[in-house]
C-alpha atoms as a PDB file:
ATOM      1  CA  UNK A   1      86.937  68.834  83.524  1.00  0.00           C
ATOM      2  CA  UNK A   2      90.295  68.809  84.568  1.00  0.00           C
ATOM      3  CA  UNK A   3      90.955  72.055  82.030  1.00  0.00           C
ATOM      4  CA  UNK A   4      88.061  73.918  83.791  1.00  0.00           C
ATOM      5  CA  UNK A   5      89.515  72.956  87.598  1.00  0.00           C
ATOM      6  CA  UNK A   6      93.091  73.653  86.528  1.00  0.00           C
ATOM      7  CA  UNK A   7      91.968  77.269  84.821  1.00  0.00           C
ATOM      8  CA  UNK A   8      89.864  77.725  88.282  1.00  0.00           C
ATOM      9  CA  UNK A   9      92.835  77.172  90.440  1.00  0.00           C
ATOM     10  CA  UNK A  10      95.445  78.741  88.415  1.00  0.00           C
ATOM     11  CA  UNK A  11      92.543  81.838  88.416  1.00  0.00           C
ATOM     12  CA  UNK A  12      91.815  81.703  92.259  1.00  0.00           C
ATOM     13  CA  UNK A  13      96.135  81.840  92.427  1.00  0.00           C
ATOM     14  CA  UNK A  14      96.341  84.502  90.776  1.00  0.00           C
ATOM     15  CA  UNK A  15      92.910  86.841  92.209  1.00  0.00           C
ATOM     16  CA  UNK A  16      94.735  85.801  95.863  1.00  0.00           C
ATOM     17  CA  UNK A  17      98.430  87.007  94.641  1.00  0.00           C
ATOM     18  CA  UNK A  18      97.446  90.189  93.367  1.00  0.00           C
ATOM     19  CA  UNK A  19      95.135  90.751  96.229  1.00  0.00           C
ATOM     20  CA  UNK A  20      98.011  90.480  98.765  1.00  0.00           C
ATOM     21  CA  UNK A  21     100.724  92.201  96.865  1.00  0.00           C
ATOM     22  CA  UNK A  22      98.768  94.671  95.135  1.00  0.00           C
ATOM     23  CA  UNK A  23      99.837  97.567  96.716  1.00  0.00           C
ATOM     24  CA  UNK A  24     104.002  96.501  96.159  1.00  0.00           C
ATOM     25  CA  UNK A  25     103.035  96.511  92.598  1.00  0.00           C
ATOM     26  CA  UNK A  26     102.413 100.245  92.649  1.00  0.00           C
ATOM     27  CA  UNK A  27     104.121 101.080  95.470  1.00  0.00           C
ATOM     28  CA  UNK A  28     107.687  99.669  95.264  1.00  0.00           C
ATOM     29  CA  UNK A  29     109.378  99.895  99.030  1.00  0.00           C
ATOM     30  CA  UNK A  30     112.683 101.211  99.973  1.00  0.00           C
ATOM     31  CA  UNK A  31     115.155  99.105 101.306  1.00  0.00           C
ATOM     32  CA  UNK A  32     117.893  99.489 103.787  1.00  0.00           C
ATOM     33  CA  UNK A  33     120.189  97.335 106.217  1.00  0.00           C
ATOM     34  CA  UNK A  34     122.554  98.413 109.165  1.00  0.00           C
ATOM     35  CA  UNK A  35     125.302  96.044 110.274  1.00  0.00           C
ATOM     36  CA  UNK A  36     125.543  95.542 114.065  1.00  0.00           C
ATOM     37  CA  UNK A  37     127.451  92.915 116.015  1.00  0.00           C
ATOM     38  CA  UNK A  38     128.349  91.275 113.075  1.00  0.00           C
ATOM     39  CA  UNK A  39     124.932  90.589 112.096  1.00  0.00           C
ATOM     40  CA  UNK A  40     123.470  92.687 109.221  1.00  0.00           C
ATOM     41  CA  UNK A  41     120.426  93.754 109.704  1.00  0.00           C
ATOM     42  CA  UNK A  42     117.418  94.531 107.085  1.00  0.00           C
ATOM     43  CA  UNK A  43     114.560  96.650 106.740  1.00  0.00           C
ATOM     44  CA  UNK A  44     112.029  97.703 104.241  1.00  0.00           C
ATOM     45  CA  UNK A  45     110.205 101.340 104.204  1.00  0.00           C
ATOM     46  CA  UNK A  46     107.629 103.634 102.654  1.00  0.00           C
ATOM     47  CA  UNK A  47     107.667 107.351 102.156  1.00  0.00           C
ATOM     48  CA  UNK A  48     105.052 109.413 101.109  1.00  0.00           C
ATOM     49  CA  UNK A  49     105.642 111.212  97.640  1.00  0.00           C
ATOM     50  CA  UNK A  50     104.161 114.087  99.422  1.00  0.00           C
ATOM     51  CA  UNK A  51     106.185 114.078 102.565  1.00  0.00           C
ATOM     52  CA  UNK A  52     106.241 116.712 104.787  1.00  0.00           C
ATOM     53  CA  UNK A  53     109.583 118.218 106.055  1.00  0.00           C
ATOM     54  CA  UNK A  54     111.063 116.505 109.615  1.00  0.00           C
ATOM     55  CA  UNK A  55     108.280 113.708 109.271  1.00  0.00           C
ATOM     56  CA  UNK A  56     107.438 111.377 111.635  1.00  0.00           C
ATOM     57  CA  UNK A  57     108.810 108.012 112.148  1.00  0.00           C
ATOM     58  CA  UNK A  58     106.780 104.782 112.811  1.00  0.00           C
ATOM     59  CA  UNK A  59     108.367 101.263 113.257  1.00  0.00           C
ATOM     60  CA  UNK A  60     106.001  98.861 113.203  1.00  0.00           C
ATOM     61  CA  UNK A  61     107.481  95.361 114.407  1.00  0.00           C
ATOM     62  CA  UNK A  62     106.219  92.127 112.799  1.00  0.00           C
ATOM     63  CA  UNK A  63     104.881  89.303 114.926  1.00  0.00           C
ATOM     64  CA  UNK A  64     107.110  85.838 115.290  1.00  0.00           C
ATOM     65  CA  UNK A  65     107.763  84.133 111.828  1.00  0.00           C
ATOM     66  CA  UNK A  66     106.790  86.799 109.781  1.00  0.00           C
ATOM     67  CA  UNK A  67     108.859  89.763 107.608  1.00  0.00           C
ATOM     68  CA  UNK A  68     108.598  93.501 107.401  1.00  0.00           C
ATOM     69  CA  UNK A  69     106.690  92.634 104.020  1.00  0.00           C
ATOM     70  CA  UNK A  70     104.312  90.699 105.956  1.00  0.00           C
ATOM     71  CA  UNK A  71     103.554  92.965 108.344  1.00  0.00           C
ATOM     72  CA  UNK A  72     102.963  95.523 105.843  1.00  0.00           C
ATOM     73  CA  UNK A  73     100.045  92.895 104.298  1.00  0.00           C
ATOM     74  CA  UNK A  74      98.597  92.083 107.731  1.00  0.00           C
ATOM     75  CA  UNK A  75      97.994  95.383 108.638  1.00  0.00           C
ATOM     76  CA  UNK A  76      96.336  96.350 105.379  1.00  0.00           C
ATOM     77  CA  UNK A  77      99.079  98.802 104.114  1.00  0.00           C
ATOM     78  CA  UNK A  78      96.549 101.246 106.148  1.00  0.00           C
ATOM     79  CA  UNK A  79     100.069 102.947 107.927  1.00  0.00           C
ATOM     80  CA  UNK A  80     101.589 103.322 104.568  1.00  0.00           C
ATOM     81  CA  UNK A  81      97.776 105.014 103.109  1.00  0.00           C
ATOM     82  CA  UNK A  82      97.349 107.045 105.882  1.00  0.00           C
ATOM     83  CA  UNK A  83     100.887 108.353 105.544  1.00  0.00           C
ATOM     84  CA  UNK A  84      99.919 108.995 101.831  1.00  0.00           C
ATOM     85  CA  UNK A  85      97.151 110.689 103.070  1.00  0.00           C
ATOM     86  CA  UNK A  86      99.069 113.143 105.275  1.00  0.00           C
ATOM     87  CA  UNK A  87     101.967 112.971 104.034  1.00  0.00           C
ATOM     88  CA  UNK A  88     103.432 113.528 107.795  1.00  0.00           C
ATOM     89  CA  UNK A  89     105.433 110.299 108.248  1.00  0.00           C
ATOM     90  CA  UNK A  90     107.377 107.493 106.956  1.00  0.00           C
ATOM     91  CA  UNK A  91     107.062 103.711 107.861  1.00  0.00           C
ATOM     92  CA  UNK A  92     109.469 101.499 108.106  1.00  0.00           C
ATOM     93  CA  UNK A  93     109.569  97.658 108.771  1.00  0.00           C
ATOM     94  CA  UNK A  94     112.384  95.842 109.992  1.00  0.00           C
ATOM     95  CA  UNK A  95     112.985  92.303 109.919  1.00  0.00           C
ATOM     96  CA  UNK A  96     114.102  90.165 113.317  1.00  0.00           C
ATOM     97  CA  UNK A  97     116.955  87.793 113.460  1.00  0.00           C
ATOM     98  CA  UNK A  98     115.757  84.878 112.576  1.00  0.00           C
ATOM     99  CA  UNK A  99     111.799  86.154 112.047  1.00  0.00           C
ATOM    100  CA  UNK A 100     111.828  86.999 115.453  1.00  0.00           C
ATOM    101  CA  UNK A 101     112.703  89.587 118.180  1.00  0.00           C
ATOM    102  CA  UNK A 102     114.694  89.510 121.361  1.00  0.00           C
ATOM    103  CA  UNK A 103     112.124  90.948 123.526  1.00  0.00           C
ATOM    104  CA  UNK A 104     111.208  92.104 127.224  1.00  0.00           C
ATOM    105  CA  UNK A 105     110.940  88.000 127.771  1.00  0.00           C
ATOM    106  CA  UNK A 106     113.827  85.910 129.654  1.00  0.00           C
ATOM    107  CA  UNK A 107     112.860  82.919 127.911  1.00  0.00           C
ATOM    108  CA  UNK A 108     111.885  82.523 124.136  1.00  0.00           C
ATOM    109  CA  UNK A 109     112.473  79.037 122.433  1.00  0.00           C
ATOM    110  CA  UNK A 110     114.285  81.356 119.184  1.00  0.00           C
ATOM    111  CA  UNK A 111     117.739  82.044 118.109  1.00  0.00           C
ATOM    112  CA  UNK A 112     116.995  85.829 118.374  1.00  0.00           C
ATOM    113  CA  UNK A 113     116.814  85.376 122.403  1.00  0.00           C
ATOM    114  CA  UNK A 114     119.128  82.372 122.748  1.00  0.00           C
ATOM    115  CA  UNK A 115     122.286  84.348 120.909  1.00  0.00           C
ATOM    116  CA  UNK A 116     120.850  87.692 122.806  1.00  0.00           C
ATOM    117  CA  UNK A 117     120.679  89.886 119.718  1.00  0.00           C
ATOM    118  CA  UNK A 118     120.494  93.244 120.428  1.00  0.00           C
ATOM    119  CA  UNK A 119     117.471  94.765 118.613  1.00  0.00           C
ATOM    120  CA  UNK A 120     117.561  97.507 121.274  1.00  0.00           C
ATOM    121  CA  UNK A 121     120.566  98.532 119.630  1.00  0.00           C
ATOM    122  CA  UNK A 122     119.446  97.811 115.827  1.00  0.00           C
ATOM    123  CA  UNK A 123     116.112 100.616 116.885  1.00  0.00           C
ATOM    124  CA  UNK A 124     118.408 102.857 117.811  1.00  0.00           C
ATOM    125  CA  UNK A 125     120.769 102.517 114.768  1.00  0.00           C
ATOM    126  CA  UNK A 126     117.431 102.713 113.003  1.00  0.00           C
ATOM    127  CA  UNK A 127     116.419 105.734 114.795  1.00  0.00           C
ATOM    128  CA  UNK A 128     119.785 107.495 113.982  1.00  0.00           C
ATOM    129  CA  UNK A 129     119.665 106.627 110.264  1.00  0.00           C
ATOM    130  CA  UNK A 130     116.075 107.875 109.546  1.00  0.00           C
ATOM    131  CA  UNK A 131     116.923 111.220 111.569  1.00  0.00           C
ATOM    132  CA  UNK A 132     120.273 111.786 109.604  1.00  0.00           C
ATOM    133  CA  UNK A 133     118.490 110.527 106.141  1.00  0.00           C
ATOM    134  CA  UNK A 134     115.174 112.216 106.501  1.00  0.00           C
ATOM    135  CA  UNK A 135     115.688 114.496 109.478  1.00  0.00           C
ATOM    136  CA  UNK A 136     112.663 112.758 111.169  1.00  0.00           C
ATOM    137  CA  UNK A 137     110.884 114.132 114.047  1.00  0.00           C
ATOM    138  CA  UNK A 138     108.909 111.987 116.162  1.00  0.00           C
ATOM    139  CA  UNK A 139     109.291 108.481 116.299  1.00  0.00           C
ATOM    140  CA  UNK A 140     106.365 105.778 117.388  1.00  0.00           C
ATOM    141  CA  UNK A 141     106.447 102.105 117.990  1.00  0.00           C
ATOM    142  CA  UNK A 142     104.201  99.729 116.821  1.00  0.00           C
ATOM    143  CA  UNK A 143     104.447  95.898 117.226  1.00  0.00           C
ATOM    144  CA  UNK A 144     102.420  92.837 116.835  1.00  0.00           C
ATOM    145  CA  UNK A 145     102.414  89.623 118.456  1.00  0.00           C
ATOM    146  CA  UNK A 146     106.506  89.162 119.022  1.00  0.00           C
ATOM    147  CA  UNK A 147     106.740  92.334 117.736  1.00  0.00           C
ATOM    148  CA  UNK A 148     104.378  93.660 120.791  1.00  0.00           C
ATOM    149  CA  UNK A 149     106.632  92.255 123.334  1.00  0.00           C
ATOM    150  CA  UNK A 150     109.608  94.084 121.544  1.00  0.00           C
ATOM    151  CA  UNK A 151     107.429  97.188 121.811  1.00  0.00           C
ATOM    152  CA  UNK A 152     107.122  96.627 125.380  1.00  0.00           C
ATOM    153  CA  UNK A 153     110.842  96.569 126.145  1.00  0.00           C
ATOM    154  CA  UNK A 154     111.910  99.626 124.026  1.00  0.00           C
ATOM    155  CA  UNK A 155     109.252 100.971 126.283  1.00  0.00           C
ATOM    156  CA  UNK A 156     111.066 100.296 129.322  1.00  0.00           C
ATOM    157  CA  UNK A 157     114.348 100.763 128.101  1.00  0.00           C
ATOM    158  CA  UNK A 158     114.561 103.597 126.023  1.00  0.00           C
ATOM    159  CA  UNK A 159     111.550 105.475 126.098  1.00  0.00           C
ATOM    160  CA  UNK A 160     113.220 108.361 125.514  1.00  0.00           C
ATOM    161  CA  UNK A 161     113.653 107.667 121.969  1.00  0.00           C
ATOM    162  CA  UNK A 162     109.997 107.586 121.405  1.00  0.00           C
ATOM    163  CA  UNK A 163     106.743 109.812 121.699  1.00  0.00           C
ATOM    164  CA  UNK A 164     104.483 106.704 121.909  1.00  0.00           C
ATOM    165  CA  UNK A 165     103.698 102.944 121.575  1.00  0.00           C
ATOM    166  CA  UNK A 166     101.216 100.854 120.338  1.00  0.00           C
ATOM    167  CA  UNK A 167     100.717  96.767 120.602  1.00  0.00           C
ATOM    168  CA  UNK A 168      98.533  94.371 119.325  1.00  0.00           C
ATOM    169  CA  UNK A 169      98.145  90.715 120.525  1.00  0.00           C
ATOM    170  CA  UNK A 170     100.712  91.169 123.039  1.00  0.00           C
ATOM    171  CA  UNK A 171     100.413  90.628 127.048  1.00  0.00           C
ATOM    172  CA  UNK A 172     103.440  91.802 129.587  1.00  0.00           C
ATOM    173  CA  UNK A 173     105.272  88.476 130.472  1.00  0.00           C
ATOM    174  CA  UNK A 174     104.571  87.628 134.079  1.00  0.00           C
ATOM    175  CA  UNK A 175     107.371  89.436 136.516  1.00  0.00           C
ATOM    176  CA  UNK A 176     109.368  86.109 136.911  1.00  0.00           C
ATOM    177  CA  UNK A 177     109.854  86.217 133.251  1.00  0.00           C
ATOM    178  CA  UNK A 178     109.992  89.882 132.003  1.00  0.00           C
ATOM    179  CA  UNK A 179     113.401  91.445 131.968  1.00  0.00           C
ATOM    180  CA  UNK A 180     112.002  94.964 133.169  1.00  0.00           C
ATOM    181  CA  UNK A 181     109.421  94.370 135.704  1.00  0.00           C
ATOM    182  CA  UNK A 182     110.067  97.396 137.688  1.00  0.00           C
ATOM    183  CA  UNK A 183     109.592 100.470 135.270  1.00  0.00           C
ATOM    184  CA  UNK A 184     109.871 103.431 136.591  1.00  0.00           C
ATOM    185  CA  UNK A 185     109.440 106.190 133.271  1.00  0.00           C
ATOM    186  CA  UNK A 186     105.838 106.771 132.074  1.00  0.00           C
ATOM    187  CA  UNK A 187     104.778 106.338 128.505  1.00  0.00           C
ATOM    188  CA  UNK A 188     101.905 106.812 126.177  1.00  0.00           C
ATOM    189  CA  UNK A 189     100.267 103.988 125.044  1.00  0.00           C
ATOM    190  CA  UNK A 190      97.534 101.854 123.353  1.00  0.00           C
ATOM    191  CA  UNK A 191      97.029  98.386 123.459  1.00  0.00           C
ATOM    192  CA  UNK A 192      94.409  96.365 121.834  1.00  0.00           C
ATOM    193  CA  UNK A 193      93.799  92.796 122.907  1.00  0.00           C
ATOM    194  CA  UNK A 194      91.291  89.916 121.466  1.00  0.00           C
ATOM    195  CA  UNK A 195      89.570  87.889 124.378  1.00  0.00           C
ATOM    196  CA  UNK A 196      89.204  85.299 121.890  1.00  0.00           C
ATOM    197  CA  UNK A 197      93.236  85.226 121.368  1.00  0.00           C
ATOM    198  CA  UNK A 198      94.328  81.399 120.818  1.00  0.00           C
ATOM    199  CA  UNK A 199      98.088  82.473 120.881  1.00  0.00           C
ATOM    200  CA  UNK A 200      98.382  84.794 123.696  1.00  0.00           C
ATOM    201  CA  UNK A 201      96.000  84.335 126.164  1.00  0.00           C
ATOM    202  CA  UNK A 202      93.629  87.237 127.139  1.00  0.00           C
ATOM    203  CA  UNK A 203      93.465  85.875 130.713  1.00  0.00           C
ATOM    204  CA  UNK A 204      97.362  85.256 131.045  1.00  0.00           C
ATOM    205  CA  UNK A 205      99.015  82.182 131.350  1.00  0.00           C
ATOM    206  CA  UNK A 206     101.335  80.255 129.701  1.00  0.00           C
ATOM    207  CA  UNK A 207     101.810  80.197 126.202  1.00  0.00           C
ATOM    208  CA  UNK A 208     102.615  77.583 123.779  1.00  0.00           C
ATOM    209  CA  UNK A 209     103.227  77.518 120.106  1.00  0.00           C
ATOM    210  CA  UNK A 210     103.964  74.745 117.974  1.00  0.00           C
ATOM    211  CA  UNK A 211     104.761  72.481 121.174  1.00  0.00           C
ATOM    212  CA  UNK A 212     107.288  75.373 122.195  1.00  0.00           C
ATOM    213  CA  UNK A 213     107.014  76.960 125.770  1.00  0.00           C
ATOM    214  CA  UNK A 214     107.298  80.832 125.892  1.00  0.00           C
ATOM    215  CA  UNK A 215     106.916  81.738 129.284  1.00  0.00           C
ATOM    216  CA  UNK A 216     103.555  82.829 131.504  1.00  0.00           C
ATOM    217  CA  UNK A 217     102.407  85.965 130.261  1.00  0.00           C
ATOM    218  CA  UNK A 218      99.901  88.192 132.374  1.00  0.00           C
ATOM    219  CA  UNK A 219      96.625  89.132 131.551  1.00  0.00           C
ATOM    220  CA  UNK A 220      94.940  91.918 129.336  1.00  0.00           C
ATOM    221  CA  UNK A 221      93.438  93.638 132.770  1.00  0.00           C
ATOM    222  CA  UNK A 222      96.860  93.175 134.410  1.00  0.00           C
ATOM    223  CA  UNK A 223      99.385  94.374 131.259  1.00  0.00           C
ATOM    224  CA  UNK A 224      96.879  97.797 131.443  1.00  0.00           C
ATOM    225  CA  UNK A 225      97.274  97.806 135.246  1.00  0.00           C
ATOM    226  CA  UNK A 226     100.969  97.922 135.191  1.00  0.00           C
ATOM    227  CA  UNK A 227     101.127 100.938 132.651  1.00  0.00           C
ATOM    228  CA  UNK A 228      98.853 102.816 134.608  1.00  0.00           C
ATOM    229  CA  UNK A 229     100.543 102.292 138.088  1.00  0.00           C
ATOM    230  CA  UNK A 230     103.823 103.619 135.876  1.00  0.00           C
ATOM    231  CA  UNK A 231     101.660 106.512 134.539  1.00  0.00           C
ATOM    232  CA  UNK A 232      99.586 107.275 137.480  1.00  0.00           C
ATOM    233  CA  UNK A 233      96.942 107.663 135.270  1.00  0.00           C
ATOM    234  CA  UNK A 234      93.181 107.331 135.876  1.00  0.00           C
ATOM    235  CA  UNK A 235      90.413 106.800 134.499  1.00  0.00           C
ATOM    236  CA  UNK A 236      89.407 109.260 132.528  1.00  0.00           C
ATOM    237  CA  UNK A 237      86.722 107.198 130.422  1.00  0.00           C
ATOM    238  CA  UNK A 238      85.350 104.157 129.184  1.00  0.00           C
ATOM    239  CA  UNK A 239      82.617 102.593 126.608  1.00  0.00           C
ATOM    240  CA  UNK A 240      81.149 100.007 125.323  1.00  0.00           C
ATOM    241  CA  UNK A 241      80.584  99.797 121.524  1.00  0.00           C
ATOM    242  CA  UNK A 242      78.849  96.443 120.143  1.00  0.00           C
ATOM    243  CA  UNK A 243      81.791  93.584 121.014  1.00  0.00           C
ATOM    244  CA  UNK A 244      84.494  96.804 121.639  1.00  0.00           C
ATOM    245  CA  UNK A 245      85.082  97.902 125.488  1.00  0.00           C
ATOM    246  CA  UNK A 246      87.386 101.449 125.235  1.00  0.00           C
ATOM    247  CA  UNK A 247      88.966 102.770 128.507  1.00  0.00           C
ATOM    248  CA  UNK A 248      91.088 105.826 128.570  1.00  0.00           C
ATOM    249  CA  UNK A 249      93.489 106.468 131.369  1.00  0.00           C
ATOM    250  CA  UNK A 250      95.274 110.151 131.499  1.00  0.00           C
ATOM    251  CA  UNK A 251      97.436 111.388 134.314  1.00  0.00           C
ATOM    252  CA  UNK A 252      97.584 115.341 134.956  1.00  0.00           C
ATOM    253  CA  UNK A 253     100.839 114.795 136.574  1.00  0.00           C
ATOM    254  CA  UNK A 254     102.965 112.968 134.359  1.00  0.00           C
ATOM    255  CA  UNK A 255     100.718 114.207 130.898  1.00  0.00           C
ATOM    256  CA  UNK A 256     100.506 110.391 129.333  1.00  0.00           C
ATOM    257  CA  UNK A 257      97.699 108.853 128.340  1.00  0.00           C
ATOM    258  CA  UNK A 258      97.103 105.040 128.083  1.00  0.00           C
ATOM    259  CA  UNK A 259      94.298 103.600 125.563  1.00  0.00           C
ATOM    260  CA  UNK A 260      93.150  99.709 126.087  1.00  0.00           C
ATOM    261  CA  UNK A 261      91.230  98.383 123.756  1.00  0.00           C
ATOM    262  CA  UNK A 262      89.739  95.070 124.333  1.00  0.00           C
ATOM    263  CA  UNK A 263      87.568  93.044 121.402  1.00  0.00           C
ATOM    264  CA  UNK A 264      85.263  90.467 122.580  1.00  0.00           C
ATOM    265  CA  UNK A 265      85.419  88.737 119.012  1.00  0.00           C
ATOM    266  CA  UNK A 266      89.028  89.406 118.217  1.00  0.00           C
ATOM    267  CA  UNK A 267      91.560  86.914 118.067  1.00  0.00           C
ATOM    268  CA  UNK A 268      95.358  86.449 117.248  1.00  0.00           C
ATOM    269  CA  UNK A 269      95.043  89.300 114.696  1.00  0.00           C
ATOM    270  CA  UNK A 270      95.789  92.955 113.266  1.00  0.00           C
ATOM    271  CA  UNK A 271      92.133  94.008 112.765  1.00  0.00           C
ATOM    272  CA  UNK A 272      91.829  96.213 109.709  1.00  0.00           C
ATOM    273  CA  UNK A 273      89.340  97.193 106.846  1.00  0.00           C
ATOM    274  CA  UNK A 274      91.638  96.300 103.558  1.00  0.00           C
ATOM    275  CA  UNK A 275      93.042  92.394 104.738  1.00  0.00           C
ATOM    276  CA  UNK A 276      90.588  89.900 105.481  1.00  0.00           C
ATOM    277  CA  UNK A 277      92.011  86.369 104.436  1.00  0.00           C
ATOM    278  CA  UNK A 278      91.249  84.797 107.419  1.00  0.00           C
ATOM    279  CA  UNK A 279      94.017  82.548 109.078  1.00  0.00           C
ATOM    280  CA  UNK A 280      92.160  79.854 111.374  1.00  0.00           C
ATOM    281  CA  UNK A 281      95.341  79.437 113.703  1.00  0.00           C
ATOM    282  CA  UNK A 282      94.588  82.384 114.175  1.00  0.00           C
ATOM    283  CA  UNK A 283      91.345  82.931 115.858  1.00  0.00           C
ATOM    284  CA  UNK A 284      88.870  85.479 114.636  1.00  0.00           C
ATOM    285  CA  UNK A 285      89.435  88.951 113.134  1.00  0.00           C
ATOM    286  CA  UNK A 286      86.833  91.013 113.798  1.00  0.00           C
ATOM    287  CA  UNK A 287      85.337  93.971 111.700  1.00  0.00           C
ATOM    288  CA  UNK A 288      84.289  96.030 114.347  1.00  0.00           C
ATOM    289  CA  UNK A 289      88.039  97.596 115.184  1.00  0.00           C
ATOM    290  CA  UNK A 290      90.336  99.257 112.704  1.00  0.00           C
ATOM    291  CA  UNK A 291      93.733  98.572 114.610  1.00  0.00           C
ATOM    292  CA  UNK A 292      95.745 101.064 112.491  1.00  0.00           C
ATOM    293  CA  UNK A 293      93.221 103.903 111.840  1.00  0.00           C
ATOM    294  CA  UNK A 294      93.238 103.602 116.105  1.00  0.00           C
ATOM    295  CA  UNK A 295      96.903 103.729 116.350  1.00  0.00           C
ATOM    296  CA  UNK A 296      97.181 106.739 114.173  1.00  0.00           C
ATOM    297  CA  UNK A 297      94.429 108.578 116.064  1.00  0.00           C
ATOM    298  CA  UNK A 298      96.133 107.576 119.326  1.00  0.00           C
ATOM    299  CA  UNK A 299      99.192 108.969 117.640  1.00  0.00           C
ATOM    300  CA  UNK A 300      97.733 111.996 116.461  1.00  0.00           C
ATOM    301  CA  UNK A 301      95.664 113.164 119.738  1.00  0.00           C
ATOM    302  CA  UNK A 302      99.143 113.276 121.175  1.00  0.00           C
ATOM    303  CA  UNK A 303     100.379 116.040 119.123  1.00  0.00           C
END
């Protein structure tokens, strides 16, 4: 008996590693790092074997506690297949100090925030190296969680170094505790949000993770409110698929376009078609958005 539950284990270990890292095992990444400050910074990337001359560049920033290798596994590899696929862009995945980002927040309880690291700087280090390396193009921002927050203040402070963002699980800290609460430059957007979030509240409020206070946050309605007034955009449509509300917001005078996507069954996730392990701290991921497939097409109907 204890043969059979030690093969069954040892089985289930092995189904669940190859599962998760099966694409590494074909698809070796590239590697890089850039020293800044002192620090030296890391980051993992994938290009297409088919890539297209001045390709685009997407950044996709991991959520707190996790690595570029993890983000790559939460969002289903479906950046680095669709790049396959078109063979238009390169992804690349760098790691925070410390697992984590300095981001658009005053307060974070994280060495990343308390020693100020300047990951504004490390993107645009970034930036420079994929342009010189691979003569890249266009450059996007993605982020989850953490990483969403980051998103949010490279939006604010240098969105000049990038045709669009995306974020996932990520609210605008309230104005007492965002470090840009008065932007004035529109950008393009999407941002998808799960009202059944137990990390980041859909409503807004305060969060706290592992016992740690990170600030009031605002709420879903409110973090699309504030990129609109910055856009001037307006409605320009809105639908209601199943558990998935869409709303479109496009201003003719400033040309940029904000997407909100809000999933009544989503939670704390990256909602895709290829990872499903479900993660109870977590909350739910639902099956009824692909978060990367609508990032890309976000991406794309920008072009």
């Amino acid at each position: 008996m204890l043969l059979i539950i030690f093969v069954a284990v040892a089985t289930l270990s092995v189904c669940l590693f190859f599962y998760t890292y099966r694409w590494n095992l074909i698809h070796p990444n590239h590697s890089g790092t850039i020293h800044i400050d002192g620090y030296e910074r890391f980051f993992i990337y994938h290009v297409p074997k088919n890539v297209q001359p001045n390709p685009k560049l997407i950044i996709a920033y991991h959520g707190s506690r996790l690595k570029p290798f993890l983000m790559q596994i939460f969002t289903g590899h479906e950046f680095d297949l669709l790049a396959d696929n078109f063979g238009e862009a390169i992804i690349v995945y760098p790691q925070g100090y410390g697992d984590n980002w300095n981001d658009c927040r005053k307060m974070a309880p994280v060495p990343a925030k308390k020693l100020n690291i300047d990951d504004v700087k490390f993107t645009e280090q970034l930036i420079a190296y994929f342009k010189r390396v691979y003569q890249v193009d266009k450059v996007y921002g993605v982020g989850y969680s953490n990483g969403g927050t980051m998103v949010f203040r490279l939006a604010a402070e240098r969105p000049d170094l990038f045709t669009a963002f995306a974020t996932i699980s990520a609210n605008l800290p309230t104005d007492d505790n965002n470090l840009n609460p008065a932007v004035k430059t529109p950008v393009s957007i999407i941002s998808i949000f799960g009202r059944k979030d137990p990390i980041v509240p859909f409503e807004g409020g305060r969060i706290v993770l592992d016992g740690r206070d990170w600030g009031t946050v605002k709420s879903a309605a409110e973090t699309v409110a504030f990129w609109k007034q910055v856009n001037q955009g307006e409605l320009a449509g809105e639908e209601k698929t199943g558990p998935v509300t869409r709303k479109t917001y496009y201003s003719q005078t400033t040309r940029k376009k904000l997407l909100y996507i809000g999933i009544d069954n989503g939670g704390h996730t990256i909602p895709n078609r290829r990872f499903r392990i479900p993660i109870k701290k977590l909350g739910p991921m639902s099956g009824d958005v692909d978060a990367p497939a609508e990032i890309w097409e976000f991406f794309k109907g920008l072009d």
